[in-house]
N, C-alpha and C. Protein backbone atom coordinates (compact mmCIF):
# COMPACT_ATOMS: atom_id res chain seq x y z
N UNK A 1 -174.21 16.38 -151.44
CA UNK A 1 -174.89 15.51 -152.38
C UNK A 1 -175.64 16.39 -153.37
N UNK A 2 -175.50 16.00 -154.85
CA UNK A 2 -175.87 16.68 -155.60
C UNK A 2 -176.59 16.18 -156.87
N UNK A 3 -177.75 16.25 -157.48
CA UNK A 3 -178.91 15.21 -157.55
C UNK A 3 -179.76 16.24 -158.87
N UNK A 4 -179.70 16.28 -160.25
CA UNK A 4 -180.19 16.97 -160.68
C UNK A 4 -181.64 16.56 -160.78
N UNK A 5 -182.90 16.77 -160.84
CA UNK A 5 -184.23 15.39 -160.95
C UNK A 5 -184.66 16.78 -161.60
N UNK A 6 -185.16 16.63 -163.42
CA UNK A 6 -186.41 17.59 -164.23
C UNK A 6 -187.19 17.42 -163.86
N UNK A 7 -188.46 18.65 -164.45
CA UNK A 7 -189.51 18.70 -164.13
C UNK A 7 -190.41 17.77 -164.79
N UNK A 8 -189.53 17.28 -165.91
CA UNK A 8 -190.75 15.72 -166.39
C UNK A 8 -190.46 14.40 -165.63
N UNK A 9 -189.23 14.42 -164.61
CA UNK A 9 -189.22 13.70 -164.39
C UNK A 9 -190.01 13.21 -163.21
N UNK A 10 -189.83 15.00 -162.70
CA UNK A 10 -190.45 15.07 -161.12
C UNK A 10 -192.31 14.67 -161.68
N UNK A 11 -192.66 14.93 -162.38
CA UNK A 11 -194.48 14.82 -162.63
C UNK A 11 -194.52 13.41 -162.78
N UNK A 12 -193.27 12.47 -163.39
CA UNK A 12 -193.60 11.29 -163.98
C UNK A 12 -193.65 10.27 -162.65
N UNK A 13 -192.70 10.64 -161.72
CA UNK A 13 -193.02 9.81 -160.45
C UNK A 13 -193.90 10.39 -159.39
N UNK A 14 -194.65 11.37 -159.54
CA UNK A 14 -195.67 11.72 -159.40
C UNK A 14 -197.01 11.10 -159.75
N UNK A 15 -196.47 10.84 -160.80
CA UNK A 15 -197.89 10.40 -161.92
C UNK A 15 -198.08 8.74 -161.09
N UNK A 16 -197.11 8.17 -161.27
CA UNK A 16 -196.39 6.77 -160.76
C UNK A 16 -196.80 6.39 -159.17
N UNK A 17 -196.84 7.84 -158.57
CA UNK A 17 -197.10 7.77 -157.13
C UNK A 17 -198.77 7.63 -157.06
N UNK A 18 -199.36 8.14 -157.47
CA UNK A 18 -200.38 8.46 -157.78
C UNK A 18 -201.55 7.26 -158.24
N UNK A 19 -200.97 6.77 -159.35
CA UNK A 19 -201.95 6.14 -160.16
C UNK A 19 -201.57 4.54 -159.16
N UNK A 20 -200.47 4.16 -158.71
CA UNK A 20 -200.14 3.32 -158.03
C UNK A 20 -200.66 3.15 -155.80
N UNK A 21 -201.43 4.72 -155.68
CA UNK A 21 -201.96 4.35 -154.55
C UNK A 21 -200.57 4.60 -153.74
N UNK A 22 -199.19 5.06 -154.02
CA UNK A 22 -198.12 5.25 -153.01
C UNK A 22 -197.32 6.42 -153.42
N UNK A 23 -198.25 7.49 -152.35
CA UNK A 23 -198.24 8.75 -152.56
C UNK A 23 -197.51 8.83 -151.53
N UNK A 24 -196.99 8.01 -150.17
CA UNK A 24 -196.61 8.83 -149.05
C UNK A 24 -195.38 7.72 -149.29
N UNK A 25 -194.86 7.04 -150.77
CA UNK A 25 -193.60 5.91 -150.62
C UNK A 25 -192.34 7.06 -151.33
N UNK A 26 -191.40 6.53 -150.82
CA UNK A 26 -190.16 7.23 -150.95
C UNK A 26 -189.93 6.59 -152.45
N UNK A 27 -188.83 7.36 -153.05
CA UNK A 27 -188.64 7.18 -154.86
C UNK A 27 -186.64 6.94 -154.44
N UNK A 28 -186.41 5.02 -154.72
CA UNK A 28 -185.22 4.88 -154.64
C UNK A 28 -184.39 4.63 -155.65
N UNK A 29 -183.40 5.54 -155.28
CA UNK A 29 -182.41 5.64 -156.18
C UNK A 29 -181.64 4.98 -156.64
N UNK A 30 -181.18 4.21 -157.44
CA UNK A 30 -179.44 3.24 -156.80
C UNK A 30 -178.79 2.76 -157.89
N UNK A 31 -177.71 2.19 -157.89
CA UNK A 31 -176.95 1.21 -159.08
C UNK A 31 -177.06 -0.20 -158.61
N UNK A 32 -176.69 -1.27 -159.44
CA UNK A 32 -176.82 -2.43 -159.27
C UNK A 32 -175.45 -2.84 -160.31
N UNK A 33 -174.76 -4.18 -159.73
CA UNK A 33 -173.69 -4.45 -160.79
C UNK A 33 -174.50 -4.84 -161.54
N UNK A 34 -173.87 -4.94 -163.13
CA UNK A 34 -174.30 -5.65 -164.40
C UNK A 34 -174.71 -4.84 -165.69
N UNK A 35 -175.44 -5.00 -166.39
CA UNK A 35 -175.02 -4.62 -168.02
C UNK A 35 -173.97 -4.69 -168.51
N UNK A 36 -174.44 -4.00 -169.73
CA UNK A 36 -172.74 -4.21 -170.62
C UNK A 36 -172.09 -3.04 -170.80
N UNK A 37 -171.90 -2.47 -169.49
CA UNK A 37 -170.89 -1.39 -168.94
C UNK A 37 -170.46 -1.78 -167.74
N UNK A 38 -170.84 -2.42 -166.86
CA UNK A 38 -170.52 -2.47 -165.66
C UNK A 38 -171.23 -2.81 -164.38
N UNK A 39 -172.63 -1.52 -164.49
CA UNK A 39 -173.51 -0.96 -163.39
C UNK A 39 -174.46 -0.49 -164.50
N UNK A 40 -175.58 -0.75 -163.98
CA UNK A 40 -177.02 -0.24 -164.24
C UNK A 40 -177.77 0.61 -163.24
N UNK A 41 -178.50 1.43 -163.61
CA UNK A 41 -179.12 2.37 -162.59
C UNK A 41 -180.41 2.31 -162.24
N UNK A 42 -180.98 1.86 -160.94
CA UNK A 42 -182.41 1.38 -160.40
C UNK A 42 -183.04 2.11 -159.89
N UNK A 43 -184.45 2.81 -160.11
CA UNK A 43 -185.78 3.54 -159.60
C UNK A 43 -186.54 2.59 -158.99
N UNK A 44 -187.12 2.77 -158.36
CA UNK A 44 -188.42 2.13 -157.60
C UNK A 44 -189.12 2.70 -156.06
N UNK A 45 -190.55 2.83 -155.89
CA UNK A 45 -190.83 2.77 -154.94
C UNK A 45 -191.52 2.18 -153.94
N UNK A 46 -190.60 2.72 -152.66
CA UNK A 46 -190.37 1.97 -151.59
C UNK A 46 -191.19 2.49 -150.62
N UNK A 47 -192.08 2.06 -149.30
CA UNK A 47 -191.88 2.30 -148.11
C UNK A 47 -191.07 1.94 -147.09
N UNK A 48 -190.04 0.99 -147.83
CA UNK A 48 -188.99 0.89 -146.71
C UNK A 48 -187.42 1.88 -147.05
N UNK A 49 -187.01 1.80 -145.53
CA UNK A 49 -185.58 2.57 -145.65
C UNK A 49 -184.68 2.08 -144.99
N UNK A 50 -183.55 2.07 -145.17
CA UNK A 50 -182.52 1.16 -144.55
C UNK A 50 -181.14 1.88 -143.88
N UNK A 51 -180.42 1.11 -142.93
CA UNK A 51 -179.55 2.23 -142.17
C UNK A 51 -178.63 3.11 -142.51
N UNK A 52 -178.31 3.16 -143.93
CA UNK A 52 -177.10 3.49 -144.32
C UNK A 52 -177.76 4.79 -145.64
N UNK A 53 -179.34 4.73 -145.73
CA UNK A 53 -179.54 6.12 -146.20
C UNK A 53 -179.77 7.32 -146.23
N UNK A 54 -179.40 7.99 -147.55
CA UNK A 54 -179.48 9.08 -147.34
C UNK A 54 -180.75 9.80 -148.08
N UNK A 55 -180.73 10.46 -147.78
CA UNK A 55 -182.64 11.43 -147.90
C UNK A 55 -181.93 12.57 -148.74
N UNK A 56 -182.75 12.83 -150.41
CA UNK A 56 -182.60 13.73 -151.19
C UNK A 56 -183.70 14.11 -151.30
N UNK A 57 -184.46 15.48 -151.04
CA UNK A 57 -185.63 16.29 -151.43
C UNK A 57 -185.80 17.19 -152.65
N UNK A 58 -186.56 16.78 -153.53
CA UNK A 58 -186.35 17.51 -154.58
C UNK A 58 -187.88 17.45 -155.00
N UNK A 59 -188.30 18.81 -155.30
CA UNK A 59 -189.94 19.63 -155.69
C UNK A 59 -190.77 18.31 -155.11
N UNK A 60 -190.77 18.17 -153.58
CA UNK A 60 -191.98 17.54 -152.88
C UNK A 60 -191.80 15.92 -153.12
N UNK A 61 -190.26 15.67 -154.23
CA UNK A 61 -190.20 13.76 -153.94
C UNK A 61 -189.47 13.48 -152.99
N UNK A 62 -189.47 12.33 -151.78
CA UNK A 62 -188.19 11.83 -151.19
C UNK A 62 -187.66 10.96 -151.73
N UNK A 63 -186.23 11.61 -151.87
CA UNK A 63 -185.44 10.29 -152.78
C UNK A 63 -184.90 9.45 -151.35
N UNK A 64 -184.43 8.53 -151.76
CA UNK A 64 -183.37 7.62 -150.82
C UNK A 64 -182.99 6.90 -151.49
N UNK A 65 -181.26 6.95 -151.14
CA UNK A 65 -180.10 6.62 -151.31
C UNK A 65 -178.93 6.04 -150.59
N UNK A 66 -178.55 4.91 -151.01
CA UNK A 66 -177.65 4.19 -150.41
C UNK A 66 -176.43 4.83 -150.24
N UNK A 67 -175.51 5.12 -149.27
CA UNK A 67 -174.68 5.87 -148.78
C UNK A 67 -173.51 5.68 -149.75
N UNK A 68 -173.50 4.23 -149.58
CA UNK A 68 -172.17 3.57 -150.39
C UNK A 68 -172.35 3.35 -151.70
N UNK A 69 -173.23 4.23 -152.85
CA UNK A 69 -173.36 4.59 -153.91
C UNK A 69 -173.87 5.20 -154.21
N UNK A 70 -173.03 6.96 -153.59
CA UNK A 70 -172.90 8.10 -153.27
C UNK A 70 -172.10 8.03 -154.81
N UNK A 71 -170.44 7.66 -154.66
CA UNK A 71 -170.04 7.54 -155.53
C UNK A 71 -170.36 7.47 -157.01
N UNK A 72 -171.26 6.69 -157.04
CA UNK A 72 -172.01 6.63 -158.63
C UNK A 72 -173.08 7.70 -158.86
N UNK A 73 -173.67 8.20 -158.13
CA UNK A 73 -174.89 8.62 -158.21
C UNK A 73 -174.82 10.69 -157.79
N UNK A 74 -173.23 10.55 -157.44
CA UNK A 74 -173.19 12.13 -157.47
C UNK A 74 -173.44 13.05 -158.71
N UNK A 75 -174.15 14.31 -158.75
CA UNK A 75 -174.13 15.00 -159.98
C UNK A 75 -174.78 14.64 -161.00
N UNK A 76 -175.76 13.17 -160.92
CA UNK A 76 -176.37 12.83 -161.41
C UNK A 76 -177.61 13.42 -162.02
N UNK A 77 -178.37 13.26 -163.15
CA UNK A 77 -179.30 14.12 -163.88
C UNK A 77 -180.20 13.17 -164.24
N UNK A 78 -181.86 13.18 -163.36
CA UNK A 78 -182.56 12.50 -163.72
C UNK A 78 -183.77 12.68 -164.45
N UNK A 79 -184.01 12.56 -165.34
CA UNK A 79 -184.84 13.13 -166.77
C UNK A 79 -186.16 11.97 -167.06
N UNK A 80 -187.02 12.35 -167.64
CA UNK A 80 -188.19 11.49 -168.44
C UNK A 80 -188.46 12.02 -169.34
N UNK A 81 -188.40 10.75 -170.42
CA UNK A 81 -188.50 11.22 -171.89
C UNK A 81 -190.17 10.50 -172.46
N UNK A 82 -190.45 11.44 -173.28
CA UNK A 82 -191.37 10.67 -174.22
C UNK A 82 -191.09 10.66 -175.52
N UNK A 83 -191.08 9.48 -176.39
CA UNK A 83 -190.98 9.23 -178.07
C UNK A 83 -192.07 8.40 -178.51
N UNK A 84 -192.27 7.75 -179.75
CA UNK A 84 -192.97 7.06 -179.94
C UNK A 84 -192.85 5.75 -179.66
N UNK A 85 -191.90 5.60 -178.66
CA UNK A 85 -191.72 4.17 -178.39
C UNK A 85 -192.44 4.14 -177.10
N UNK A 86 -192.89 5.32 -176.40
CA UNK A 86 -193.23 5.67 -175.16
C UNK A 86 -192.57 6.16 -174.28
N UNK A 87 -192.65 6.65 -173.24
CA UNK A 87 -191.39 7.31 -172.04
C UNK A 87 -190.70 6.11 -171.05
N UNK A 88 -189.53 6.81 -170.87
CA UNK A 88 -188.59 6.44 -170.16
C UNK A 88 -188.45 7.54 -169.34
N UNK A 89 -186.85 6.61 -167.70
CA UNK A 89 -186.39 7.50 -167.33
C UNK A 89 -184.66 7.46 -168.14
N UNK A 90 -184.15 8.60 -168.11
CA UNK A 90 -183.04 8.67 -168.55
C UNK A 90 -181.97 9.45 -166.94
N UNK A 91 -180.67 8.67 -167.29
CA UNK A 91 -179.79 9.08 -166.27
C UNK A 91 -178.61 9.72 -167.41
N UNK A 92 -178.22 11.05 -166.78
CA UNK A 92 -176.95 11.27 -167.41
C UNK A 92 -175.66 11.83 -166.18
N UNK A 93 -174.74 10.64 -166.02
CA UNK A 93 -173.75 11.41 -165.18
C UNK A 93 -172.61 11.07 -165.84
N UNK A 94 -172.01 12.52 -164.81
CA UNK A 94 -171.30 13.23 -165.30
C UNK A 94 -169.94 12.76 -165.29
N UNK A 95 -169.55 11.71 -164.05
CA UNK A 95 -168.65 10.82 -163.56
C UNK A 95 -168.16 9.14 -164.50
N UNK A 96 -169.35 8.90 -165.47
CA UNK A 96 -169.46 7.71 -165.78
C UNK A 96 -168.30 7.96 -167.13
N UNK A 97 -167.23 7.12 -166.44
CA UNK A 97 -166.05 6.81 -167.57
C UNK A 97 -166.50 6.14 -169.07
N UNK A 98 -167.44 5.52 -169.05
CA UNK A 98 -167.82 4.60 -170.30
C UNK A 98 -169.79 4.45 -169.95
N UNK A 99 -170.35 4.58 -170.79
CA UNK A 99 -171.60 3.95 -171.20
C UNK A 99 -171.81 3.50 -171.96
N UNK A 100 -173.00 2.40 -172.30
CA UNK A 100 -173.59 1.38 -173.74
C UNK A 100 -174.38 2.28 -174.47
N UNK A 101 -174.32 1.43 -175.75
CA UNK A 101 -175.11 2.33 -176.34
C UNK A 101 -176.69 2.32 -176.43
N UNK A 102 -176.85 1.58 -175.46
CA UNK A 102 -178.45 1.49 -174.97
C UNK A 102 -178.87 2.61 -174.29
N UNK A 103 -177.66 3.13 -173.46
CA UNK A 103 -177.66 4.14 -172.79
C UNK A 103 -178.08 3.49 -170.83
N UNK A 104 -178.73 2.63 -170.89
CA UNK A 104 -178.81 2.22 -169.40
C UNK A 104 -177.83 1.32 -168.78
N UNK A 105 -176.64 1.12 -168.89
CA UNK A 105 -175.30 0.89 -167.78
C UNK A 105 -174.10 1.60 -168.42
N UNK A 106 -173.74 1.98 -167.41
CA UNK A 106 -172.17 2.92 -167.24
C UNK A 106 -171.60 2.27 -166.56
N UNK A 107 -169.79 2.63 -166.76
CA UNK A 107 -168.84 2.29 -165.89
C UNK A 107 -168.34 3.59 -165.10
């Protein structure tokens, strides 16, 4: 499993862990069907974990990940941006045949 996560991204769910009081919650990873590509890609954190995941460690976050979207989520590059519209997270993989031009769902 192979999981790129920057260093703005790693501070930003940090920041997130932090200011939110869930410093000891896991940071989950995942796709969901829908947009106007296909699949959209979901952050959130959790203290729960479920039987079929898998545990990514990266600079002190625990990720968790659904086994059975391994597939989507291999080689994946997870980034945080700031503009004047404010920050985001951004996903770029490497696997995704088609994306919108919103940039948040791939096929």
């Amino acid at each position: 499993m192979m999981i790129q996560v920057t260093l703005s991204a790693v501070q930003e769910i940090k920041r997130l862990q932090k200011t939110r009081d869930q410093v000891d919650f896991y940071c989950r990873l995942g796709v969901q069907p829908g947009g106007c590509s296909g699949f959209y890609y979901t952050l959130a954190l959790t203290a729960e974990t479920q039987a079929d995941d898998l545990e990514y460690q990266s600079a002190g976050i625990s990720f968790r990940l659904s086994g059975d979207q391994m597939i989507h989520l291999e080689n994946l590059k997870l980034d945080y941006v700031e503009d004047l519209m404010g920050g985001t997270f951004r996903f770029d993989n490497p696997s995704a045949t088609m994306t919108c031009r919103c940039g948040l769902s791939f096929a």
